[in-house]
N, C-alpha and C. Protein backbone atom coordinates (compact mmCIF):
# COMPACT_ATOMS: atom_id res chain seq x y z
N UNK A 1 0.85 -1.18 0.00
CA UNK A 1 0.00 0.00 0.00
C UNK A 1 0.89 1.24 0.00
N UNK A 2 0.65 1.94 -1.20
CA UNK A 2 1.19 3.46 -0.91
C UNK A 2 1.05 4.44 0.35
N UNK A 3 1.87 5.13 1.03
CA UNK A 3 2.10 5.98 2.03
C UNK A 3 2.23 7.25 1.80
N UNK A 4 1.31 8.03 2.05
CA UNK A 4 1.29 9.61 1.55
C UNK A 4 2.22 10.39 3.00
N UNK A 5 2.76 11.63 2.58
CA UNK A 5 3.21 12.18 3.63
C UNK A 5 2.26 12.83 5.00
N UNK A 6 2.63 12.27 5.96
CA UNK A 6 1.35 12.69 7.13
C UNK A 6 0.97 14.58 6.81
N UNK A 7 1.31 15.37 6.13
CA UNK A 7 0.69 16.69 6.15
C UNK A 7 -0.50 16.38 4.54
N UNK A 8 -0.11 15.61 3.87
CA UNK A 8 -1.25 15.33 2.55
C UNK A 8 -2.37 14.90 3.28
N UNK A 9 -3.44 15.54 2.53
CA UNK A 9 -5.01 15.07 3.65
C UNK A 9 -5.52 14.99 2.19
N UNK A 10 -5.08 14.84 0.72
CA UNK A 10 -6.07 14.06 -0.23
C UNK A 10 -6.35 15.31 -1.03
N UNK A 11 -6.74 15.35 -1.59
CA UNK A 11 -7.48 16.59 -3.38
C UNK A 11 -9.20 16.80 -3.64
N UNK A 12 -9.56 16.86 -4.86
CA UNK A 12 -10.59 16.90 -5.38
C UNK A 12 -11.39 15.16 -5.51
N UNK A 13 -12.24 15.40 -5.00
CA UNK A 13 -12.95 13.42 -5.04
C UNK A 13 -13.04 13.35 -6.29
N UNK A 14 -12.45 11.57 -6.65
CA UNK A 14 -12.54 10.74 -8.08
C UNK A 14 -13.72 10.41 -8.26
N UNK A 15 -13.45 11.09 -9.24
CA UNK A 15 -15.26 11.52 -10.21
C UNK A 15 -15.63 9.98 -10.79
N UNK A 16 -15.28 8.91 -11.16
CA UNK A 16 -15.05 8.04 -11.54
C UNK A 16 -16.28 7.77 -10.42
N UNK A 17 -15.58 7.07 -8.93
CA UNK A 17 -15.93 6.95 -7.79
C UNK A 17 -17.66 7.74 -7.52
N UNK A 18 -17.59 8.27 -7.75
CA UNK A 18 -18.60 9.37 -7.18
C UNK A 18 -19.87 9.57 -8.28
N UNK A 19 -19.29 9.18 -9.51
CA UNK A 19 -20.17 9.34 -10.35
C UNK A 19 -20.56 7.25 -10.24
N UNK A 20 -19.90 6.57 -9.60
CA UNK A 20 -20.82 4.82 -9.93
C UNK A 20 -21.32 4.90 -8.81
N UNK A 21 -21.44 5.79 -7.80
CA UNK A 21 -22.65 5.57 -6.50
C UNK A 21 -23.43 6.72 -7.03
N UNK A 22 -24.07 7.73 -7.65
CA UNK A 22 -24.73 8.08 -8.40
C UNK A 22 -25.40 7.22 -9.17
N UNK A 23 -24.83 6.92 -10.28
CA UNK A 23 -25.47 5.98 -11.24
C UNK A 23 -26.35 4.96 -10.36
N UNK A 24 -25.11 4.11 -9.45
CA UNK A 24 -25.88 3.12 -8.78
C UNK A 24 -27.05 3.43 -8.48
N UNK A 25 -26.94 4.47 -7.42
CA UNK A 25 -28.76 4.97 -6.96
C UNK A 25 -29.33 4.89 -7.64
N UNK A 26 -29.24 5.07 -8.84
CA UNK A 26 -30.52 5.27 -9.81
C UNK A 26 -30.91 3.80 -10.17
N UNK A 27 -29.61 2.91 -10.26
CA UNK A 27 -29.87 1.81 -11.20
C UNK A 27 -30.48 1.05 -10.07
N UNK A 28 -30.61 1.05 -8.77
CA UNK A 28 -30.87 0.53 -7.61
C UNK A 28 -32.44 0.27 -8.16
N UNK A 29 -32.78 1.44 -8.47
CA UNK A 29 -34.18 1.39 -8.61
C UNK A 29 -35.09 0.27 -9.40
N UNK A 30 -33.95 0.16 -10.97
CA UNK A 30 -34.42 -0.40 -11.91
C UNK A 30 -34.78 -1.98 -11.43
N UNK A 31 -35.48 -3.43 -12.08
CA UNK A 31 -35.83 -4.58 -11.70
C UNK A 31 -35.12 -5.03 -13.24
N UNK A 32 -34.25 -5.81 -13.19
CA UNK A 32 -33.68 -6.47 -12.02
C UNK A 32 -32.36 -4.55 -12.32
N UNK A 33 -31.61 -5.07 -10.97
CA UNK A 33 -31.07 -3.73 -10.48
C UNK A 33 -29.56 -4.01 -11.47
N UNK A 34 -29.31 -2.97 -11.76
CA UNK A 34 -28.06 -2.67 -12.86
C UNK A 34 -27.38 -2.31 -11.97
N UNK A 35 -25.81 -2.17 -12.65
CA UNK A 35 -24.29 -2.65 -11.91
C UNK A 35 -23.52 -1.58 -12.41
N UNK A 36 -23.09 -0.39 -11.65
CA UNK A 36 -22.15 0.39 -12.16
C UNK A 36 -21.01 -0.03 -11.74
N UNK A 37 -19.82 0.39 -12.61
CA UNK A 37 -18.57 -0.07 -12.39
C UNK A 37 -17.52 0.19 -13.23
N UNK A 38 -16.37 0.64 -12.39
CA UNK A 38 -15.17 0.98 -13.13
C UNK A 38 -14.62 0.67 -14.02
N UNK A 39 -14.64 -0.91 -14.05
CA UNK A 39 -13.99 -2.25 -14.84
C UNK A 39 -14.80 -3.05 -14.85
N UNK A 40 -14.98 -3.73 -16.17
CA UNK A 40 -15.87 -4.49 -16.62
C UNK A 40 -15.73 -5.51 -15.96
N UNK A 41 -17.13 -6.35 -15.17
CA UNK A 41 -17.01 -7.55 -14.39
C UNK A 41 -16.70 -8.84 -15.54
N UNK A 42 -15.92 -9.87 -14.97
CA UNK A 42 -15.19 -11.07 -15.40
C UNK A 42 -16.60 -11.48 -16.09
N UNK A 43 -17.60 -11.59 -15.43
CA UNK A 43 -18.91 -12.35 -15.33
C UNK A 43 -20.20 -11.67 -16.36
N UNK A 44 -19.41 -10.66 -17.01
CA UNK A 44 -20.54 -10.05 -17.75
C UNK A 44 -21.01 -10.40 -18.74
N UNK A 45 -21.10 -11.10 -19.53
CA UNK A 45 -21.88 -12.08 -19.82
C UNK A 45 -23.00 -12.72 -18.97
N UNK A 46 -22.33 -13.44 -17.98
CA UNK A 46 -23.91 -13.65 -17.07
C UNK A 46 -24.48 -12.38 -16.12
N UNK A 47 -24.60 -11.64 -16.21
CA UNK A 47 -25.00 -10.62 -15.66
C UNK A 47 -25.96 -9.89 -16.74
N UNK A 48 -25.52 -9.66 -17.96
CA UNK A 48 -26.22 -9.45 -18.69
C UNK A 48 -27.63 -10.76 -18.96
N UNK A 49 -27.19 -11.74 -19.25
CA UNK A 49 -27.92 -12.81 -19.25
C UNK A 49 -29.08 -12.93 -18.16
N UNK A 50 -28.87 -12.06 -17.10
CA UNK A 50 -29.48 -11.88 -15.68
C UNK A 50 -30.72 -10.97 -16.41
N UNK A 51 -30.39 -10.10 -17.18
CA UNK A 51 -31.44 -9.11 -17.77
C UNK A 51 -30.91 -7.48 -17.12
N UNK A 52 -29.49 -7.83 -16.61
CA UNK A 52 -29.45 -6.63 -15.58
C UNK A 52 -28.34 -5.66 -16.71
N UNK A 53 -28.64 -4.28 -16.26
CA UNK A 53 -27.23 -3.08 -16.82
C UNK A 53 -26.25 -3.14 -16.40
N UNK A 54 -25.22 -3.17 -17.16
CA UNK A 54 -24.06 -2.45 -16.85
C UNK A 54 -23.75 -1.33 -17.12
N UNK A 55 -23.10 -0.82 -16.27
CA UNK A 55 -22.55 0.70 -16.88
C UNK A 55 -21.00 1.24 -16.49
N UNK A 56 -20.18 1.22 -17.04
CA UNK A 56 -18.88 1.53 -16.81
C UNK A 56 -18.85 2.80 -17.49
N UNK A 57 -17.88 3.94 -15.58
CA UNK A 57 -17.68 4.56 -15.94
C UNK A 57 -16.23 5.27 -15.57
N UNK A 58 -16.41 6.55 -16.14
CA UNK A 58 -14.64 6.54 -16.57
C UNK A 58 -14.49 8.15 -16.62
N UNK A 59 -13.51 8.14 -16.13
CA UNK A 59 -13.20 9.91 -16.37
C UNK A 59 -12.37 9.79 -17.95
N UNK A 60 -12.62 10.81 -18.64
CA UNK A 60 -11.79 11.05 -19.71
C UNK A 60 -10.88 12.09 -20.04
N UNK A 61 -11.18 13.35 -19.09
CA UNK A 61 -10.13 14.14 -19.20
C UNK A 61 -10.54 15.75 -18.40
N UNK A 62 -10.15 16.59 -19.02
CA UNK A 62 -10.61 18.00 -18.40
C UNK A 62 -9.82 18.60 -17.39
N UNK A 63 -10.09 19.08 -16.18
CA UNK A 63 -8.74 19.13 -15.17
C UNK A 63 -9.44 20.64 -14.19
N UNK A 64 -8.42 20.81 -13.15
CA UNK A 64 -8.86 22.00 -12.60
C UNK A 64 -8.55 22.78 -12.48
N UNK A 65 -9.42 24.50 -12.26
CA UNK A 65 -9.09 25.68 -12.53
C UNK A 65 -9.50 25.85 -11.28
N UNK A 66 -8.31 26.18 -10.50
CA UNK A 66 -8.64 27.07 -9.14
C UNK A 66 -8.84 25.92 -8.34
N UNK A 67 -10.48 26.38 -7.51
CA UNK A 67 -11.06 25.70 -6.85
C UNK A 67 -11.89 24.41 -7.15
N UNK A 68 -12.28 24.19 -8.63
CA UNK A 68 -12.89 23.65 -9.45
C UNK A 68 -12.44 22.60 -10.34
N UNK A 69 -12.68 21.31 -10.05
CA UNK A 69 -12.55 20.63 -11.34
C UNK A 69 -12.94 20.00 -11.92
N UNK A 70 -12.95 20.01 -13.14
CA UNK A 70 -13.86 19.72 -14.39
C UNK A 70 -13.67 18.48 -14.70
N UNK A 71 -14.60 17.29 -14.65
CA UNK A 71 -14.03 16.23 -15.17
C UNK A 71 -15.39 15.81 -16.63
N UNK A 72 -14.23 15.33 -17.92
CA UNK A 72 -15.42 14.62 -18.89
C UNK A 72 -15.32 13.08 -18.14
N UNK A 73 -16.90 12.83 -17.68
CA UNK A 73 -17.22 11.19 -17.38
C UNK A 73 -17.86 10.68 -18.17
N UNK A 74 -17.18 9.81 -18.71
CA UNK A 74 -18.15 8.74 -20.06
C UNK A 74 -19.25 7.76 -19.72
N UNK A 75 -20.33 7.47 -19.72
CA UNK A 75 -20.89 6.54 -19.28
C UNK A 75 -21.05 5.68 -20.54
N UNK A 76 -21.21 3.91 -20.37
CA UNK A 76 -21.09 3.55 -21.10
C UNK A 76 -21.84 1.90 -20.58
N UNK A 77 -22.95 2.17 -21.30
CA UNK A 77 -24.22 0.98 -21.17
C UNK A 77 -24.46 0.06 -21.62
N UNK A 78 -23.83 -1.40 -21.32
CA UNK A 78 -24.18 -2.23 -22.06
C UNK A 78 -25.57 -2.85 -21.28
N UNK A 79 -26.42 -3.53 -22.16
CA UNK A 79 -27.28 -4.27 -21.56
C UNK A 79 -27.50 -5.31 -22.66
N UNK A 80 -28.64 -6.66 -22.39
CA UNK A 80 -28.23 -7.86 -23.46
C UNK A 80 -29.30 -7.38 -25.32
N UNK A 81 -29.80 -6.24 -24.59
CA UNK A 81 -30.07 -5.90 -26.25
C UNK A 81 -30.05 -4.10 -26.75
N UNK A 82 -29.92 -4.13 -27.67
CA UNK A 82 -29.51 -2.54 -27.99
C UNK A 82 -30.90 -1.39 -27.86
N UNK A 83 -31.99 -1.72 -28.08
CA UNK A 83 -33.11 -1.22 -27.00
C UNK A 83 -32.72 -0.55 -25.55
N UNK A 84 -32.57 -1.74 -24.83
CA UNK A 84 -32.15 -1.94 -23.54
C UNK A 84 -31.28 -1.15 -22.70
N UNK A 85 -30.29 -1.11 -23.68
CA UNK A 85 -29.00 -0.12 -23.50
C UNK A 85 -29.12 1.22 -23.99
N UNK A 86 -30.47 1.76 -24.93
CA UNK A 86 -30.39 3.13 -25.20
C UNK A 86 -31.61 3.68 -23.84
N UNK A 87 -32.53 2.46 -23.58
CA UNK A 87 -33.12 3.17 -22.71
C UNK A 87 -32.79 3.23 -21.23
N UNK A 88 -31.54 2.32 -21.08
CA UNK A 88 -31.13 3.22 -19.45
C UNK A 88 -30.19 4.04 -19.96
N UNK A 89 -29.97 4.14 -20.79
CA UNK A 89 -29.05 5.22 -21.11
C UNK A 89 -29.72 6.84 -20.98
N UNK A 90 -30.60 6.65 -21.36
CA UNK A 90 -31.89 7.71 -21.45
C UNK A 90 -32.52 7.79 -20.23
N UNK A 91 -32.62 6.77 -19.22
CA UNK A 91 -33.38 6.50 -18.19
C UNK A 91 -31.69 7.65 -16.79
N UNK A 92 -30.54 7.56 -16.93
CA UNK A 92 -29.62 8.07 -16.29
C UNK A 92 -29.72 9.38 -16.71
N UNK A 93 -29.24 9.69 -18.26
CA UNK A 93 -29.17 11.03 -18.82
C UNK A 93 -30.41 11.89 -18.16
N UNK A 94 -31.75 11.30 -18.01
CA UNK A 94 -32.77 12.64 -16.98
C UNK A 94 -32.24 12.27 -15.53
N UNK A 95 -31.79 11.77 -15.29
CA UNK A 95 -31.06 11.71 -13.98
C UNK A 95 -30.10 12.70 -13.31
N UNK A 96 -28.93 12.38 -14.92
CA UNK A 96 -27.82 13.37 -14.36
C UNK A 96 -28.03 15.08 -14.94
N UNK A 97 -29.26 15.08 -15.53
CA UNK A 97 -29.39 16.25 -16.05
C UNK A 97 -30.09 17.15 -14.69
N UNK A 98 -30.76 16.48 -13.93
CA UNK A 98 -31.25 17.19 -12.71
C UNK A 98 -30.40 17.48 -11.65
N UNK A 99 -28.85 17.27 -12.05
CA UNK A 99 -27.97 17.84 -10.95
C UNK A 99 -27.45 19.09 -11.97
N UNK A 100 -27.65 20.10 -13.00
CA UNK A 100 -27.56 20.89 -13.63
C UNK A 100 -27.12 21.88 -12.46
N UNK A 101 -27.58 22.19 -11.55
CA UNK A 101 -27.22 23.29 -10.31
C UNK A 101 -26.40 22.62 -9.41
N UNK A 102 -26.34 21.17 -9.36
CA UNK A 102 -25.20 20.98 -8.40
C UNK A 102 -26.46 19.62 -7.54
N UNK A 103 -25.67 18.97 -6.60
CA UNK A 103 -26.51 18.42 -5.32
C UNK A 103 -25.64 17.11 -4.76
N UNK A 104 -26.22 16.97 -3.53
CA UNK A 104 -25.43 15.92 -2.72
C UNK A 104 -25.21 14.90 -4.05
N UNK A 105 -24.33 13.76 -3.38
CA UNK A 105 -24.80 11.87 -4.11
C UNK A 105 -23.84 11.29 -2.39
N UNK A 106 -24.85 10.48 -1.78
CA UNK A 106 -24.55 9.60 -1.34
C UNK A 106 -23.79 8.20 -1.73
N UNK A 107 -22.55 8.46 -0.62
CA UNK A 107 -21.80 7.29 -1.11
C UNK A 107 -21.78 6.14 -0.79
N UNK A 108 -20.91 5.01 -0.91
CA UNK A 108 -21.30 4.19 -0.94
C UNK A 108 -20.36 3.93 0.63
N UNK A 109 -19.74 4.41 1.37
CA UNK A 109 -19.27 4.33 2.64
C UNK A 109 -20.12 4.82 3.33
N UNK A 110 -21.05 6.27 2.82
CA UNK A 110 -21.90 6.74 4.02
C UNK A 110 -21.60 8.10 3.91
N UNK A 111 -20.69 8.62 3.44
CA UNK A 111 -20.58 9.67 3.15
C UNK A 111 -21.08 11.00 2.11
N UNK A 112 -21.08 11.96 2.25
CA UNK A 112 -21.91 12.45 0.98
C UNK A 112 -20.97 12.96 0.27
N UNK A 113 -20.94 13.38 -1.06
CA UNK A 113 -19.89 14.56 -2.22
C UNK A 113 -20.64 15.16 -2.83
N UNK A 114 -20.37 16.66 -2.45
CA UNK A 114 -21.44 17.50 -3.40
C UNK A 114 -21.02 17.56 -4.74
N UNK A 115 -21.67 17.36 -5.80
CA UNK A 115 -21.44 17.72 -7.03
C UNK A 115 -22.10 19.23 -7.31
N UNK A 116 -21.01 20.24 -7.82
CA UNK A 116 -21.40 21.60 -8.45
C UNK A 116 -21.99 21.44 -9.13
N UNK A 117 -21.82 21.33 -10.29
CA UNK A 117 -22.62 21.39 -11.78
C UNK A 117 -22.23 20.32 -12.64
N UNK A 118 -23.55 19.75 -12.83
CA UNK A 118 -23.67 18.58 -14.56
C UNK A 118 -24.10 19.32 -15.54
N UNK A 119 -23.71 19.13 -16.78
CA UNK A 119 -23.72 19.45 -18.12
C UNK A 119 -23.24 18.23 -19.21
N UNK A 120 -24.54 18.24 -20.13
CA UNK A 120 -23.61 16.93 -21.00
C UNK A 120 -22.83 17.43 -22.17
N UNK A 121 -22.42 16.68 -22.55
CA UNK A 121 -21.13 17.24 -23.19
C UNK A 121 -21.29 16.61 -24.50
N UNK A 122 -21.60 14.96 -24.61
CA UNK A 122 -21.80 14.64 -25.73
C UNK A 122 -22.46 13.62 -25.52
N UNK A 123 -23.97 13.49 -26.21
CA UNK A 123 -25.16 12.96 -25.78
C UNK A 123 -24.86 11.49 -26.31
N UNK A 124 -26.20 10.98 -26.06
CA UNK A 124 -25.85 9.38 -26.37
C UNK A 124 -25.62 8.89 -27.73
N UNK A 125 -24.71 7.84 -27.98
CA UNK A 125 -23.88 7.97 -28.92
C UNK A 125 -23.80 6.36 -29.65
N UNK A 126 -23.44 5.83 -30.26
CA UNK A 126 -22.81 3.94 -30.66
C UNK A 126 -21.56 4.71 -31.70
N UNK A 127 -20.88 4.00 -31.03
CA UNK A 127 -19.75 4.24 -31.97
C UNK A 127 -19.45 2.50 -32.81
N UNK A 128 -19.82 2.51 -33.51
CA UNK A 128 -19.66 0.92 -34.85
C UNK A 128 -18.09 0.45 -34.65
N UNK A 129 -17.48 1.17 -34.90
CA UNK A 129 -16.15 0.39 -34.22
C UNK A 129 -15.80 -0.25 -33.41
N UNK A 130 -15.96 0.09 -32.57
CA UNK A 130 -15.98 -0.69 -30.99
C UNK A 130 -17.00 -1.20 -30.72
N UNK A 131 -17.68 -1.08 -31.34
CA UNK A 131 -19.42 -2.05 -30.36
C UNK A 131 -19.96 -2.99 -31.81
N UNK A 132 -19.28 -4.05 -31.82
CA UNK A 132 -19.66 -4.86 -32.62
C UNK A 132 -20.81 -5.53 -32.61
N UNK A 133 -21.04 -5.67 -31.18
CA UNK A 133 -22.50 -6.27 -31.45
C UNK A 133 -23.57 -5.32 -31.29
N UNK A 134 -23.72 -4.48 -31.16
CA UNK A 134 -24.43 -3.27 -31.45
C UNK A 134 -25.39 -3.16 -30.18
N UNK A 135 -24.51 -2.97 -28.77
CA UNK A 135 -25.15 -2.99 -27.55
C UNK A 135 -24.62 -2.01 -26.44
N UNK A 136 -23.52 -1.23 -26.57
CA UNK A 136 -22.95 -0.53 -25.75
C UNK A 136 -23.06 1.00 -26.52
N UNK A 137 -23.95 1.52 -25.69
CA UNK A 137 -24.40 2.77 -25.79
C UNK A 137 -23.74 4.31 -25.03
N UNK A 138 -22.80 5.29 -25.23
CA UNK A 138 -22.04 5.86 -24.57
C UNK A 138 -22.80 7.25 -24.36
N UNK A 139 -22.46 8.13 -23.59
CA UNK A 139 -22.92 9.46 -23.44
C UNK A 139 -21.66 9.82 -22.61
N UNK A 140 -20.92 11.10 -22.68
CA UNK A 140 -20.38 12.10 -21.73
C UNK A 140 -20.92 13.07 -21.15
N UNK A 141 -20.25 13.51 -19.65
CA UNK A 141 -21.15 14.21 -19.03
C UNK A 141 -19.95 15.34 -18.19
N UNK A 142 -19.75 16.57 -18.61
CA UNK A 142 -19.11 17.63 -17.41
C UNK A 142 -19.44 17.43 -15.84
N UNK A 143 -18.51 16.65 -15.26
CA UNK A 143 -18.82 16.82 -13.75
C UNK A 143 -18.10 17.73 -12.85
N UNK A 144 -18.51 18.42 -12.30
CA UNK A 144 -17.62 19.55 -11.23
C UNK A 144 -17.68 19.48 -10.21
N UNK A 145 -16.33 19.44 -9.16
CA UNK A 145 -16.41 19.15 -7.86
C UNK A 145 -15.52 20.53 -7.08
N UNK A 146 -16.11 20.87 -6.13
CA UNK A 146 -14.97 21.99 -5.55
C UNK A 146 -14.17 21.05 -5.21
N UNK A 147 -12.91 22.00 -4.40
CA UNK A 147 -12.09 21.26 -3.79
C UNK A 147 -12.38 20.95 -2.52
N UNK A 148 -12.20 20.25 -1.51
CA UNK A 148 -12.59 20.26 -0.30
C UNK A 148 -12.48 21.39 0.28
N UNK A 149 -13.44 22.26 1.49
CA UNK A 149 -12.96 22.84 2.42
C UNK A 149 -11.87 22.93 3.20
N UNK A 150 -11.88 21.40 3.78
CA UNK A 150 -10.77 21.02 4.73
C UNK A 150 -9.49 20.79 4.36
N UNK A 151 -8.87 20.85 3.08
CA UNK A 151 -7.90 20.55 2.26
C UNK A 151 -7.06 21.54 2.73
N UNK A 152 -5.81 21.54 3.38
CA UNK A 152 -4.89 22.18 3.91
C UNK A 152 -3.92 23.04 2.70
N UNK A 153 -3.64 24.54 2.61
CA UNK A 153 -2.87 25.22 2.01
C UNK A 153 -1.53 24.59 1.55
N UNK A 154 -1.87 23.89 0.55
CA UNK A 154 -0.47 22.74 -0.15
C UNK A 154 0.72 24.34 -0.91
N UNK A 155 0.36 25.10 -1.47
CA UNK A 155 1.02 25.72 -1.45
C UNK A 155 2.13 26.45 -0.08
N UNK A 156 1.39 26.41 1.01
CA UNK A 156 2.23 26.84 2.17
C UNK A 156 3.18 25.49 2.72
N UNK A 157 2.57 24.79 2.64
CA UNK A 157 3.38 23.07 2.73
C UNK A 157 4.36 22.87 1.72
N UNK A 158 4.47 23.21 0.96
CA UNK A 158 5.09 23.18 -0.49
C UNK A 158 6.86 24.00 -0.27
N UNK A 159 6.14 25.57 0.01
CA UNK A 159 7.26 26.19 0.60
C UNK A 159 7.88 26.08 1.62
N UNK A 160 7.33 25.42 2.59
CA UNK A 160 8.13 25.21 3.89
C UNK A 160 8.76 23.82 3.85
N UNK A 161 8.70 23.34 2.96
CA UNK A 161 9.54 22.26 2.79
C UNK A 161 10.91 22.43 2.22
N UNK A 162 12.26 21.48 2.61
CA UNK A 162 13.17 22.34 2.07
C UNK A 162 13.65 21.73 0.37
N UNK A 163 14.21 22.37 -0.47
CA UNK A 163 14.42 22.28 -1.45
C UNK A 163 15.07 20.67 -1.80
């Protein structure tokens, strides 16, 4: 396990993270209940076979200004038929469009992360190259997180350290 220096107390929360207990909530809802996730499960195939979603998601880039940072998160829906996969795709997108002003997401420890502002970036999509069987349905989405409050002046830590 990596060891951070005892004055590092951590950055901006991984949007990655924060955006699959989001999703989850929502997919919680659906029957049978869909599976967000970073990395595609070993088992997906039977999971799909279950009748259930997947959705892997992923930061793709962007970065932060100031207090703020911008992340593009890809979502990316497979389910066992291409129907299936455009309509939770559609069924999330009014989801994440109602955090447009910002709002809690409960995590999956118990904790909350406010998200600033959602904006999509590039709506739902099949790209034929990569989705051969014509079932994984993508959308991007602008996610913004302040930085923590409690996040200690790394610039003053920075300088008082010696060269």
């Amino acid at each position: 396990m990596i060891a951070f220096p005892d004055w590092y107390e951590g950055g901006y929360p991984d949007r990655e993270l924060v955006m699959c207990d989001l999703t989850q909530r929502w997919l919680d809802e659906l029957t049978p209940q869909g599976l967000s996730v970073t990395w595609l499960p070993d088992n997906l195939e039977e999971v799909l076979a279950e009748g259930r979603a997947v959705v892997h998601v992923y930061r793709g880039g962007l970065g932060a200004e100031g207090i703020i940072d911008a992340a593009a998160v890809q979502l990316g829906v497979i389910t066992a038929t291409r129907a299936d996969s455009w309509a939770v795709l559609e069924y999330l997108r009014q989801m994440l469009l109602t955090y447009k002003h910002g709002g809690p997401v409960r995590r999956e420890d118990g904790s909350t992360t406010q998200i600033s502002y959602v904006e999509e970036m590039i709506g739902p999509q099949q790209l034929a190259d990569y989705n051969p069987d014509n079932r994984l349905v993508r959308g991007t989405w602008r996610v913004e997180c302040r930085l923590p409050r409690d996040i200690p002046d790394y610039v003053a830590i920075r300088e008082s350290l010696p060269l």
